[in-house]
C-alpha atoms as a PDB file:
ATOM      1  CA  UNK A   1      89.037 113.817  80.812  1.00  0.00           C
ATOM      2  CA  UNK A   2      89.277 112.740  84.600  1.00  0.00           C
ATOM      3  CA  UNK A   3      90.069 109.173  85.629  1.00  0.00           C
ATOM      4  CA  UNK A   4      90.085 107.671  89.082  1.00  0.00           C
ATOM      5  CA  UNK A   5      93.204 105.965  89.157  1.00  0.00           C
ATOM      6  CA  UNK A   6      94.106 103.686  92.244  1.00  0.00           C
ATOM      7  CA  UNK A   7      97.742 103.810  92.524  1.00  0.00           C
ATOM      8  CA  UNK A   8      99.887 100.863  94.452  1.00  0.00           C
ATOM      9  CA  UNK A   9     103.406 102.353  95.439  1.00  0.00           C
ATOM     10  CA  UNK A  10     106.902  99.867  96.435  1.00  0.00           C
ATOM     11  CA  UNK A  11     105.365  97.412  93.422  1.00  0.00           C
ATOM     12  CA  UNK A  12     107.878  94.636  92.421  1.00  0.00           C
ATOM     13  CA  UNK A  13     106.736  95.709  88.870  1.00  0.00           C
ATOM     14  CA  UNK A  14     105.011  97.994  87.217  1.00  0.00           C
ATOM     15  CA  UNK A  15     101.834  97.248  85.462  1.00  0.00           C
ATOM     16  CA  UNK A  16      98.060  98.640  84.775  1.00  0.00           C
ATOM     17  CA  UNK A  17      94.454  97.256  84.863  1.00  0.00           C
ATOM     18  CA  UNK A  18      91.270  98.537  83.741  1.00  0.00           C
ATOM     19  CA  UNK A  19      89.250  98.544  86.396  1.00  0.00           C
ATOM     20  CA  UNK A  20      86.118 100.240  85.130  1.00  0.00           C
ATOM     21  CA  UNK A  21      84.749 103.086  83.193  1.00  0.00           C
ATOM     22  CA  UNK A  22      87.653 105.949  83.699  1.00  0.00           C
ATOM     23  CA  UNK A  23      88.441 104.129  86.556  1.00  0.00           C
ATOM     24  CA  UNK A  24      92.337 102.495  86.808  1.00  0.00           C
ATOM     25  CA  UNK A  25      94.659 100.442  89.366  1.00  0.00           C
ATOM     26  CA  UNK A  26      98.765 100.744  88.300  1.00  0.00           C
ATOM     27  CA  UNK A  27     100.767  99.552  90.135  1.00  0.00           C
ATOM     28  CA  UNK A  28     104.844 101.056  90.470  1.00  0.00           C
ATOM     29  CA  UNK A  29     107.904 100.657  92.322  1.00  0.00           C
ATOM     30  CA  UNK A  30     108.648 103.841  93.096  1.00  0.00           C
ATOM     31  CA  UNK A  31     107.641 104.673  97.128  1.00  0.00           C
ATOM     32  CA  UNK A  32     105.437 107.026  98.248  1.00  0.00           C
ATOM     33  CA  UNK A  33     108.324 109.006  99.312  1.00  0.00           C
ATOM     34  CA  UNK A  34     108.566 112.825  98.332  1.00  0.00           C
ATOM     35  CA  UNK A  35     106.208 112.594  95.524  1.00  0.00           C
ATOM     36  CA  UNK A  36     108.320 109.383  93.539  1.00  0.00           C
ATOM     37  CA  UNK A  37     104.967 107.345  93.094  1.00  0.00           C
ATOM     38  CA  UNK A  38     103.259 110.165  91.835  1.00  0.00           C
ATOM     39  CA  UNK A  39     106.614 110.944  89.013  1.00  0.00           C
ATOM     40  CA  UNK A  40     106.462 107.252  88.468  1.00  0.00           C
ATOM     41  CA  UNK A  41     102.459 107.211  87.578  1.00  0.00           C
ATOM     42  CA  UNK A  42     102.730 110.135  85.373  1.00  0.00           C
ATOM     43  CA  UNK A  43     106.009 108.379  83.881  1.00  0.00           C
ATOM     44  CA  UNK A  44     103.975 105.467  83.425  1.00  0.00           C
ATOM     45  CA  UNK A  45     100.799 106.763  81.524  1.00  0.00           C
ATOM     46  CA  UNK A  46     102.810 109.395  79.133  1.00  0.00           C
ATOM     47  CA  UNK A  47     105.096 106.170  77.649  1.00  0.00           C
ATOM     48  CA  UNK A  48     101.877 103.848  77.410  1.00  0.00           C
ATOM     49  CA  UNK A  49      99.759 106.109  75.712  1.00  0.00           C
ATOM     50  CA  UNK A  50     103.126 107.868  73.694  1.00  0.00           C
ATOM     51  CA  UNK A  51     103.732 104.285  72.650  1.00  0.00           C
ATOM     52  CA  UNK A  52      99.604 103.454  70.942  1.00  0.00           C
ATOM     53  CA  UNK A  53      99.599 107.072  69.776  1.00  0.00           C
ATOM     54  CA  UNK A  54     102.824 108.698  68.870  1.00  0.00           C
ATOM     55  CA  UNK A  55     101.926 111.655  71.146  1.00  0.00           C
ATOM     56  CA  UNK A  56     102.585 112.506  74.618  1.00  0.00           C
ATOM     57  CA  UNK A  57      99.227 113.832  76.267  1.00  0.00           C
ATOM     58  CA  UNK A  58      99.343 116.182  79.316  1.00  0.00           C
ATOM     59  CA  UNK A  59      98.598 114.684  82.577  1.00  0.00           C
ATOM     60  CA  UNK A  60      97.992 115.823  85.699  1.00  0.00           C
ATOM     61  CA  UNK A  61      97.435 114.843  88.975  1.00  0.00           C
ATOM     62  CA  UNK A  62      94.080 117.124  90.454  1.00  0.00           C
ATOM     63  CA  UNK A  63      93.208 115.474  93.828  1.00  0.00           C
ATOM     64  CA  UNK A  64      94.905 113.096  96.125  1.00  0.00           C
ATOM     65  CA  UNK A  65      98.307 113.930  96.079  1.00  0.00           C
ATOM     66  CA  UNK A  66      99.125 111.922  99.125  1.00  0.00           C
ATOM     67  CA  UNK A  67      96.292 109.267  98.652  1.00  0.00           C
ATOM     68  CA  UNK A  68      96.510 105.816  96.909  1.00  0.00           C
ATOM     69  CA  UNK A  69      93.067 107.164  95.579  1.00  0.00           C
ATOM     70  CA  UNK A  70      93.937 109.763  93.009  1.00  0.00           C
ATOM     71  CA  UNK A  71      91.742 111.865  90.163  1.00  0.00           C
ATOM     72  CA  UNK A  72      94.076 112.233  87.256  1.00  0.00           C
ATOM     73  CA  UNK A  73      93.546 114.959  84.128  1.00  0.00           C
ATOM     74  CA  UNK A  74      94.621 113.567  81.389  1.00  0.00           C
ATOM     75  CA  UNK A  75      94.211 114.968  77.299  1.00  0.00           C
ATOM     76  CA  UNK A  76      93.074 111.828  75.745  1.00  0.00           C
ATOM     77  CA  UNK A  77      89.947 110.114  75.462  1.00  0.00           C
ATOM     78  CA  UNK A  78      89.385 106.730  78.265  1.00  0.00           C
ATOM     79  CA  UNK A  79      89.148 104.540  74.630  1.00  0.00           C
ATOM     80  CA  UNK A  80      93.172 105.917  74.111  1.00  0.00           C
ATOM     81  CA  UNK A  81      93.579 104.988  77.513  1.00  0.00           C
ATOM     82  CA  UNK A  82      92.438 101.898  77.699  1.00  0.00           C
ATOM     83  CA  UNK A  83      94.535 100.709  74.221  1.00  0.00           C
ATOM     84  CA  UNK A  84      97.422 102.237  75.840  1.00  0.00           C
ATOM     85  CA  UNK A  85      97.110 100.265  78.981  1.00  0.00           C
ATOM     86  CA  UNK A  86      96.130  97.050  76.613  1.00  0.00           C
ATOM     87  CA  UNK A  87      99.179  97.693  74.245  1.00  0.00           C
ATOM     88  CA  UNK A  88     101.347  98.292  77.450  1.00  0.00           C
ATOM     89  CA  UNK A  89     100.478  95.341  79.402  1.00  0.00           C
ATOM     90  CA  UNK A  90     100.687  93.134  75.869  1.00  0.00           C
ATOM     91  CA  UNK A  91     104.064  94.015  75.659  1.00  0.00           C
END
């Protein structure tokens, strides 16, 4: 599945919201420096979702490499996303 995910780089922590359907705002503390934000958002959704599931899903990052705008591919459904960010945030 594809989600819109709205990314906030240089965070002083790092933390997730639902925004809407398939649609997501993390924020990390990584900069926006030679792709750290990016490492840091993929980081951030494999542990959430590892954590609800036991699995680590494949993500990827398909358009807006260098945008705070970003569509992300991810193996899981947006209800195992959503948990994740719940569980993640709850914790």
């Amino acid at each position: 599945m594809k989600l819109l995910v709205r990314v906030q780089p240089n965070a002083s922590e790092e933390k997730a919201e639902v925004l809407g359907e398939n649609e997501l705002k993390i924020w990390v503390k990584a900069k926006p420096v030679e792709g750290e934000a990016n490492k840091t958002l993929i980081t951030f959704l494999k542990k959430a979702i590892k954590k609800k599931t036991g699995t680590s899903p494949q993500i990827s990052i398909v358009s807006g490499g260098k945008s705070k705008s970003k569509i992300v591919e991810i193996d899981c459904s947006w209800q195992t996303v959503k948990d994740a960010i719940s569980v993640r945030i709850n914790t």
